[in-house]
Protein backbone atom coordinates (compact mmCIF):
# COMPACT_ATOMS: atom_id res chain seq x y z
CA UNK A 1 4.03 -20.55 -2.34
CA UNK A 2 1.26 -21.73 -4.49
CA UNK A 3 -2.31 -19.65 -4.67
CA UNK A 4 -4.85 -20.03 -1.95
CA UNK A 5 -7.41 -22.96 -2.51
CA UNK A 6 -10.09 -21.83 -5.04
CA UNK A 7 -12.74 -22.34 -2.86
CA UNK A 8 -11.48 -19.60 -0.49
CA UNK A 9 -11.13 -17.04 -3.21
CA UNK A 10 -14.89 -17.68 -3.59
CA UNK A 11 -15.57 -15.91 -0.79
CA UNK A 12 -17.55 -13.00 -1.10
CA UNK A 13 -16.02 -9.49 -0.38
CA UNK A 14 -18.68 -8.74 2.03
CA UNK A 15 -18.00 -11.91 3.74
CA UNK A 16 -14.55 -11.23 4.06
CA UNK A 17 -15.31 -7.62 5.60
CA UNK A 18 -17.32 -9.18 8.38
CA UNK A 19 -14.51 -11.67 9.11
CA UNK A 20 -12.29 -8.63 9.48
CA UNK A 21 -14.76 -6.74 11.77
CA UNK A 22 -14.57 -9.89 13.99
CA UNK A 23 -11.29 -10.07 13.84
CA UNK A 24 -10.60 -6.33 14.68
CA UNK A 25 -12.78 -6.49 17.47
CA UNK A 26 -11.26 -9.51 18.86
CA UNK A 27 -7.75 -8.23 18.38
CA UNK A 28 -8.72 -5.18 20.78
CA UNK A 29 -9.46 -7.56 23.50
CA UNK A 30 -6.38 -9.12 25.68
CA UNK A 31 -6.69 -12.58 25.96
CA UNK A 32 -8.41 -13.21 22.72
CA UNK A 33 -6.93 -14.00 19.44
CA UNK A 34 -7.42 -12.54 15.63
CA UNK A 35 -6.03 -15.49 14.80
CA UNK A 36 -8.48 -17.66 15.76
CA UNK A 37 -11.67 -15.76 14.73
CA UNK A 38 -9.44 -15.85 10.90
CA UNK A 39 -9.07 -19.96 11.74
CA UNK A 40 -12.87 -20.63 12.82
CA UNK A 41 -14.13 -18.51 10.13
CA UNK A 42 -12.09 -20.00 7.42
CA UNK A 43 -9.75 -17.32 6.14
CA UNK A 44 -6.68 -18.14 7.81
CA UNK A 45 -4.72 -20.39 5.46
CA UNK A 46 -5.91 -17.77 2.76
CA UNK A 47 -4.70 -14.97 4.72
CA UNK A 48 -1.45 -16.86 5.28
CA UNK A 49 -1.46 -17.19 1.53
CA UNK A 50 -2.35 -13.80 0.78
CA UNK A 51 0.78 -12.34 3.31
CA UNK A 52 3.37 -14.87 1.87
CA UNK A 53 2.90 -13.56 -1.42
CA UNK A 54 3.56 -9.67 -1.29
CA UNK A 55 7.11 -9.55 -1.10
CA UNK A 56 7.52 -11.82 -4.14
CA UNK A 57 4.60 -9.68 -5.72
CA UNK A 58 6.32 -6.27 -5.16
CA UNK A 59 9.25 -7.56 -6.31
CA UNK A 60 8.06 -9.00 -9.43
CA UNK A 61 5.33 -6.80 -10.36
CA UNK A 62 4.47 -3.74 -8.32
CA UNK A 63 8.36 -2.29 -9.27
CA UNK A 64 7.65 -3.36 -12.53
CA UNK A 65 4.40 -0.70 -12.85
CA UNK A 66 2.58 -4.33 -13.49
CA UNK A 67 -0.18 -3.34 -10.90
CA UNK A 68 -2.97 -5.58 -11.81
CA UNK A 69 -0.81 -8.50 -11.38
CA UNK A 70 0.46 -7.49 -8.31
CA UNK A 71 -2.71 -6.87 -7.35
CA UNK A 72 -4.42 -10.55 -8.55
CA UNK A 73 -1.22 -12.22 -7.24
CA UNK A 74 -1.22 -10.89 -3.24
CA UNK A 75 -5.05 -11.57 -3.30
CA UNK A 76 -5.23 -7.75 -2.95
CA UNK A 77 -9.16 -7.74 -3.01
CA UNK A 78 -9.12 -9.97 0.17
CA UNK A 79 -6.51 -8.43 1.84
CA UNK A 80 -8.02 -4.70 1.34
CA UNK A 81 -11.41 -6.61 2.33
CA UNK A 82 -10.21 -8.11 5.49
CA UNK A 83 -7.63 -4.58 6.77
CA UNK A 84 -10.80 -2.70 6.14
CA UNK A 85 -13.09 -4.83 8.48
CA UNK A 86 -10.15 -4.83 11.04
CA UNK A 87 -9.45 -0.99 11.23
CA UNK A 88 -13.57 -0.40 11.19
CA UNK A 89 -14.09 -2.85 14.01
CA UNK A 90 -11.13 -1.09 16.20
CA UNK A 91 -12.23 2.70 15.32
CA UNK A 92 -16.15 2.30 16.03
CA UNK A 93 -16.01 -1.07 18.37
CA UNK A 94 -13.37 -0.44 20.79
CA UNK A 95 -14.82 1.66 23.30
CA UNK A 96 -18.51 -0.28 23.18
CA UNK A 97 -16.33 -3.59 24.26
CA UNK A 98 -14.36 -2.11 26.53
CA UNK A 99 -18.01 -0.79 28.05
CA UNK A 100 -19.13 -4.40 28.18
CA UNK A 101 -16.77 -5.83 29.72
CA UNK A 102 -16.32 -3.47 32.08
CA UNK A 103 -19.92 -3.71 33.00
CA UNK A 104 -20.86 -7.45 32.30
CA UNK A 105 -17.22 -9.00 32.44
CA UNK A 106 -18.48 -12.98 33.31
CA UNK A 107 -20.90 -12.76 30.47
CA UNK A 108 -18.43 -11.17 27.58
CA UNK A 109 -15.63 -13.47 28.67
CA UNK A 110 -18.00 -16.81 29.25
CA UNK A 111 -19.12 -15.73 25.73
CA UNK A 112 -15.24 -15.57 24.48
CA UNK A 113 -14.45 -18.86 26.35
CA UNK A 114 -17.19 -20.24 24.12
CA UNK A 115 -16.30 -19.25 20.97
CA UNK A 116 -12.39 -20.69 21.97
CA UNK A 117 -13.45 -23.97 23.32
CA UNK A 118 -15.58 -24.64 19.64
CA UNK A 119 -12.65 -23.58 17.91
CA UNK A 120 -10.98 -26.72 19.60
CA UNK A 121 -13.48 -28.77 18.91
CA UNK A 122 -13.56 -27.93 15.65
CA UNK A 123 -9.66 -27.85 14.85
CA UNK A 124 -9.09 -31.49 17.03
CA UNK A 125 -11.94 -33.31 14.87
CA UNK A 126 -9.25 -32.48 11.31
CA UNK A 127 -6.30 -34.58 13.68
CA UNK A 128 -5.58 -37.81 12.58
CA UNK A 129 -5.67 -40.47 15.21
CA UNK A 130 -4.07 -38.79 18.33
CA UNK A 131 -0.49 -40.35 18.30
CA UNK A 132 2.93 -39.41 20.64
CA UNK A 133 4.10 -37.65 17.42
CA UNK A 134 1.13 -35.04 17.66
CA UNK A 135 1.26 -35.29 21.63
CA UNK A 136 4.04 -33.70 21.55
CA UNK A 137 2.89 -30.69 19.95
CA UNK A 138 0.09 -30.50 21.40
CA UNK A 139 0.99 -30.56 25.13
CA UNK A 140 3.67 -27.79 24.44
CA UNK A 141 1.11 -25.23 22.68
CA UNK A 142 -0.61 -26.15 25.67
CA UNK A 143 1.69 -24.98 28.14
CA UNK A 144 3.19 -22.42 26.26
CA UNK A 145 -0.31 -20.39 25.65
CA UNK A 146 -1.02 -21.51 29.22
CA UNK A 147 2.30 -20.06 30.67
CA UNK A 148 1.44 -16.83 28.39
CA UNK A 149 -1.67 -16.26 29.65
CA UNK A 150 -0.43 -16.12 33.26
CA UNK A 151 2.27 -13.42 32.58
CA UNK A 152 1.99 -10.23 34.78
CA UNK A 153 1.89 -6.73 32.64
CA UNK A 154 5.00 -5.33 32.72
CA UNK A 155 5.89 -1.71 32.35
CA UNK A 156 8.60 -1.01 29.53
CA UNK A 157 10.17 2.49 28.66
CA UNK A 158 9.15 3.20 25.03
CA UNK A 159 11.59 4.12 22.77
CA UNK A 160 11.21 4.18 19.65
CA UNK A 161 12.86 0.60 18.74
CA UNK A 162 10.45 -0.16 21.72
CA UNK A 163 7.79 0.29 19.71
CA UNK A 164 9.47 -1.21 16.34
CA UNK A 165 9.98 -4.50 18.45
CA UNK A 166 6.29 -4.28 20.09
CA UNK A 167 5.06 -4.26 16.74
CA UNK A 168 6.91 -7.08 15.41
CA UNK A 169 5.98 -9.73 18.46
CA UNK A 170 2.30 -8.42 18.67
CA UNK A 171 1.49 -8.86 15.28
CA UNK A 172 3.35 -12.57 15.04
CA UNK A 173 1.04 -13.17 18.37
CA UNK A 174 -1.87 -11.51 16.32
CA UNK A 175 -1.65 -14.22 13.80
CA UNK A 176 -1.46 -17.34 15.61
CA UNK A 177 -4.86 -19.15 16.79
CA UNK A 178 -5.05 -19.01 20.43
CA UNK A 179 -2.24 -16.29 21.47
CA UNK A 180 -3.57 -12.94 21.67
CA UNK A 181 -1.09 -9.93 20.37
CA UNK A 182 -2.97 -7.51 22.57
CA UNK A 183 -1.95 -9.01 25.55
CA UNK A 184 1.81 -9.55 24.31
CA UNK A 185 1.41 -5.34 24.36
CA UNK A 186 0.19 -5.49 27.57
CA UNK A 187 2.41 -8.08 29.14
CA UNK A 188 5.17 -5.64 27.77
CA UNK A 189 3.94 -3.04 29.47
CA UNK A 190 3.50 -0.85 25.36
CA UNK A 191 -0.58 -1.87 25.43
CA UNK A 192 -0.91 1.77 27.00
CA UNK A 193 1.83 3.36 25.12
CA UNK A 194 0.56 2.39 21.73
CA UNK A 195 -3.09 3.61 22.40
CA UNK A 196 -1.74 6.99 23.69
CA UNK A 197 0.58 7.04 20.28
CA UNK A 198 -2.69 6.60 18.26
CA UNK A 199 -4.78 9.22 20.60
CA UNK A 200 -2.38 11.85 20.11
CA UNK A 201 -1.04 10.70 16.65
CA UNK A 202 2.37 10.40 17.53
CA UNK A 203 3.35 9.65 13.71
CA UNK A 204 6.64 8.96 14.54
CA UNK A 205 5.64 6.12 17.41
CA UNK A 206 2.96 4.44 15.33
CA UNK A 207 4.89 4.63 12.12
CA UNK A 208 7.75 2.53 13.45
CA UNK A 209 5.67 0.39 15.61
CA UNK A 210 3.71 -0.36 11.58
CA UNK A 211 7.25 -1.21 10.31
CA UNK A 212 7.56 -3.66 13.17
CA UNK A 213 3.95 -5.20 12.14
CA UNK A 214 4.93 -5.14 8.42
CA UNK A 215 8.20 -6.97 9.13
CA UNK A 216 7.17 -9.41 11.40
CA UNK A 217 3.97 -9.97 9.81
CA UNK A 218 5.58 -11.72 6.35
CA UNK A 219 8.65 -13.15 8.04
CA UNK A 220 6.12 -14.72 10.29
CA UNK A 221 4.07 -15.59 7.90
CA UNK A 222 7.05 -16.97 5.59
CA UNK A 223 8.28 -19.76 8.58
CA UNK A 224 4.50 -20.45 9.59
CA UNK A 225 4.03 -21.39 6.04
CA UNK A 226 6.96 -23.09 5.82
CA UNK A 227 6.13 -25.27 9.07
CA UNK A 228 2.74 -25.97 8.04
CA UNK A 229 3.66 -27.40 3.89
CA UNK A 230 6.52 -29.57 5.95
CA UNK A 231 4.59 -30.80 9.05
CA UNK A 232 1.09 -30.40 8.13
CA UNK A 233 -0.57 -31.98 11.22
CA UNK A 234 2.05 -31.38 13.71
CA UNK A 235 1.47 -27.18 13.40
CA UNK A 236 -2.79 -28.25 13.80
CA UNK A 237 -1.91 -29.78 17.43
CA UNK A 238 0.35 -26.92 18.28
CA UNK A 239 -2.36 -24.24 17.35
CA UNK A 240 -4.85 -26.78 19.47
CA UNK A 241 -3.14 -26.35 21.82
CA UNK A 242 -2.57 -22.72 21.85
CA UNK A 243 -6.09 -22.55 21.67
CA UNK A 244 -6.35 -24.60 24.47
CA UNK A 245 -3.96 -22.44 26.46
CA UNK A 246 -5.76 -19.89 25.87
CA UNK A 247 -8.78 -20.84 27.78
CA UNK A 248 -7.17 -19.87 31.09
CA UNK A 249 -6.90 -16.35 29.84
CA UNK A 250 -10.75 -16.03 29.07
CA UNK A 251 -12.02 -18.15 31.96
CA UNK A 252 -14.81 -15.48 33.22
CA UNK A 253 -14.25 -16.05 36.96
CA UNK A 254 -10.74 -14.81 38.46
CA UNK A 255 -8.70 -13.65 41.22
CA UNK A 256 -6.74 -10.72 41.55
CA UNK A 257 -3.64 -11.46 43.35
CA UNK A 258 -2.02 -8.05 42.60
CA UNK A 259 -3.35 -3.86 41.43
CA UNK A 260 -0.91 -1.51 39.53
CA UNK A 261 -2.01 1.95 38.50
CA UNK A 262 -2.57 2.33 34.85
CA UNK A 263 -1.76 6.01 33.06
CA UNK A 264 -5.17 6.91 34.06
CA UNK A 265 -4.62 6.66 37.51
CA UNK A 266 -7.18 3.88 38.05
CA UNK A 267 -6.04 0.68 40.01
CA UNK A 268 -6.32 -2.64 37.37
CA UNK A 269 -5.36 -5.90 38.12
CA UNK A 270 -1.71 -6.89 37.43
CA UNK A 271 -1.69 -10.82 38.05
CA UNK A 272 -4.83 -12.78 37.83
CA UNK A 273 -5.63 -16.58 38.86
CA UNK A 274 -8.41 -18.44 37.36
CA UNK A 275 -10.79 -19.88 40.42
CA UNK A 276 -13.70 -21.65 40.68
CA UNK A 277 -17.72 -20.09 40.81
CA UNK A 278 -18.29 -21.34 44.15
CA UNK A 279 -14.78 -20.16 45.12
CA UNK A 280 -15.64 -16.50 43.22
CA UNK A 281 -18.95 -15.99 44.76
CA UNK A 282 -17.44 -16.80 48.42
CA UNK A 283 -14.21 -14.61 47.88
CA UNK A 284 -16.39 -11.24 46.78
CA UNK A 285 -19.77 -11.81 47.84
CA UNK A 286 -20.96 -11.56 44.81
CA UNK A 287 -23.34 -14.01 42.70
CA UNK A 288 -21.37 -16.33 40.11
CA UNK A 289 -24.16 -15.78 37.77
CA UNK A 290 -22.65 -19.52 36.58
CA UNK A 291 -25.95 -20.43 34.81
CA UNK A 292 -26.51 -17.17 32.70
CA UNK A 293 -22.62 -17.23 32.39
CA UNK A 294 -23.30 -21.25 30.91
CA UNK A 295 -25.94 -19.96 28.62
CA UNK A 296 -23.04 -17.63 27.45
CA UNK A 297 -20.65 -20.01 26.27
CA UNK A 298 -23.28 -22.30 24.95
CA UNK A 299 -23.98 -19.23 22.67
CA UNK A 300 -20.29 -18.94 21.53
CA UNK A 301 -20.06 -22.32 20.69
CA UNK A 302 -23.49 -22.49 18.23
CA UNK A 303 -22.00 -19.56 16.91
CA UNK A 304 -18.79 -21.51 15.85
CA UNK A 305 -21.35 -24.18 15.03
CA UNK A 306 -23.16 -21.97 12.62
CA UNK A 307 -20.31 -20.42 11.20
CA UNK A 308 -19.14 -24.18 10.34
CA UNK A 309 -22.26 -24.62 8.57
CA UNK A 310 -22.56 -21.66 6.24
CA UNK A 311 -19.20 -22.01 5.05
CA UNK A 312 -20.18 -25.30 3.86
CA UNK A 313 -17.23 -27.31 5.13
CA UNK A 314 -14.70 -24.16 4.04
CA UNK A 315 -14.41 -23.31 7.95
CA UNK A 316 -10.14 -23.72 8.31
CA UNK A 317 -9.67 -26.48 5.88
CA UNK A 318 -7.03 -26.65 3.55
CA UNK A 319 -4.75 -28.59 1.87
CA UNK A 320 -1.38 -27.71 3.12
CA UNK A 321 0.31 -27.97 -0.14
CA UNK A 322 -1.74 -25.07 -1.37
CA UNK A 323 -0.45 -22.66 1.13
């Protein structure tokens, strides 16, 4: 794996911390991906690059005392950068999201459904010519997300592996543009489980369910690389069409076809269907607020827009050899 484009690494480390604030406090949300805020903000190939190269790093330099190398060679700078935005977003931004969407959910998720339909925009204008080679691709990240996105939450029995193999899926989820590795938790039924681990600091829990992150995260990381040096534009129409997908999770107006009872004791919904405005105003009597809701997702999308045109054209470009 070569090093990340240079124009990436010229990102500033306060840049990089707000990326990983957005990221964090996307990655608390179900139905929104990490992934994509890394893709429309242009870190992702540079993250992917960053990951790929710590085991070869460790191996050749951190057991070796060489610590500055390993350091320069895993892009440590970024990688601190980025974990620190994350963590900061989750410890001081998860309970003010979880407050807005419980109190203006069709604004917060029209705003969401915004941002995601950009980030298609965005990824389909660097396709070639659509042909039935990237079709393909494309219709099955499509479905896939799409199928994803319509799972019911489960309830699973944590164990310990439990959490070792929650870890490992919800981080690969985590990193891929349009599939959201909160929900993966929650369609497992461990979403719960693993925020009652780190509210009680069940060290034992969290510390396997890290190992499972850690070991999915740069085998992951390894094959997605892989895929994307071999079939460059193939993997862009697959991630379009996870992101894609992954509109039906975010559409703001739903129906709840079935309640469970979470560990709180409060009824949430446990299979959803997204309906029309007309269809949501006549089923609860309640205003659609469609046009404010409109205004919403125009507002996500000139943020993508914006975005786009500070980086300067370094929004999710690269050349897949230097991955």
């Amino acid at each position: 794996m070569n090093k990340p484009v240079e124009n990436d690494r010229n990102q500033s480390a306060a840049g990089v911390f707000l990326r990983g604030l957005a990221m964090g406090a996307a990655d608390i949300v179900p139905g929104v991906s990490g992934g994509t805020i890394a893709f429309i903000t242009g870190i992702y190939f540079r993250l992917l690059a960053a990951i790929n190269a710590v085991p070869a790093a460790v191996a050749a330099h951190l057991v070796r005392g060489q610590l500055r190398r390993f350091w320069d060679r895993c892009d440590g700078g970024f990688l601190l950068c980025l974990l620190a935005g994350v963590v900061t977003s989750i410890v001081t931004l998860a309970s003010a999201i979880s407050f807005a969407l419980t109190s203006w959910p069709i604004y917060i998720w029209s705003f969401f459904f915004g941002l995601i339909l950009a980030s298609v925009w965005h990824l389909a204008r660097q396709l070639p010519a659509l042909s039935w080679a990237l079709l393909a691709p494309l219709v099955c990240g499509t479905l896939f997300s799409w199928w994803v996105s319509t799972l019911p939450v489960g309830a699973a029995n944590p164990t310990d592996w439990v959490f070792f193999g929650a870890g490992a899926l919800a981080i690969c989820a985590m990193i891929l543009p349009g599939i959201s590795g909160s929900f993966i938790l929650l369609t497992l039924g461990m979403y719960a489980p693993v925020l009652a681990a780190v509210k009680e600091l069940q060290l034992g829990s969290l510390a396997l369910f890290v190992a499972g992150c850690v070991t999915g995260l740069l085998s992951f990381a390894k094959l997605l690389t892989w895929a994307i040096q071999r079939h460059h534009d193939a993997i862009l129409a697959l991630l379009t069409g996870f992101m894609i997908g992954a509109l039906n999770k975010v559409w703001p107006w739903k129906q709840v076809l079935s309640w469970r009872t979470n560990s709180s004791g409060a009824q949430v919904p446990l299979q959803e269907v997204s309906i029309t405005p007309m269809h949501y105003a006549e089923l609860t009597g309640l205003s659609s607020h469609w046009l404010l809701a409109l205004l919403f997702v125009m507002s996500g999308f000139l943020v993508v827009l914006l975005v786009e045109w500070l980086g300067k054209g370094q929004v999710a470009t690269a050349d897949p050899h230097n991955v």
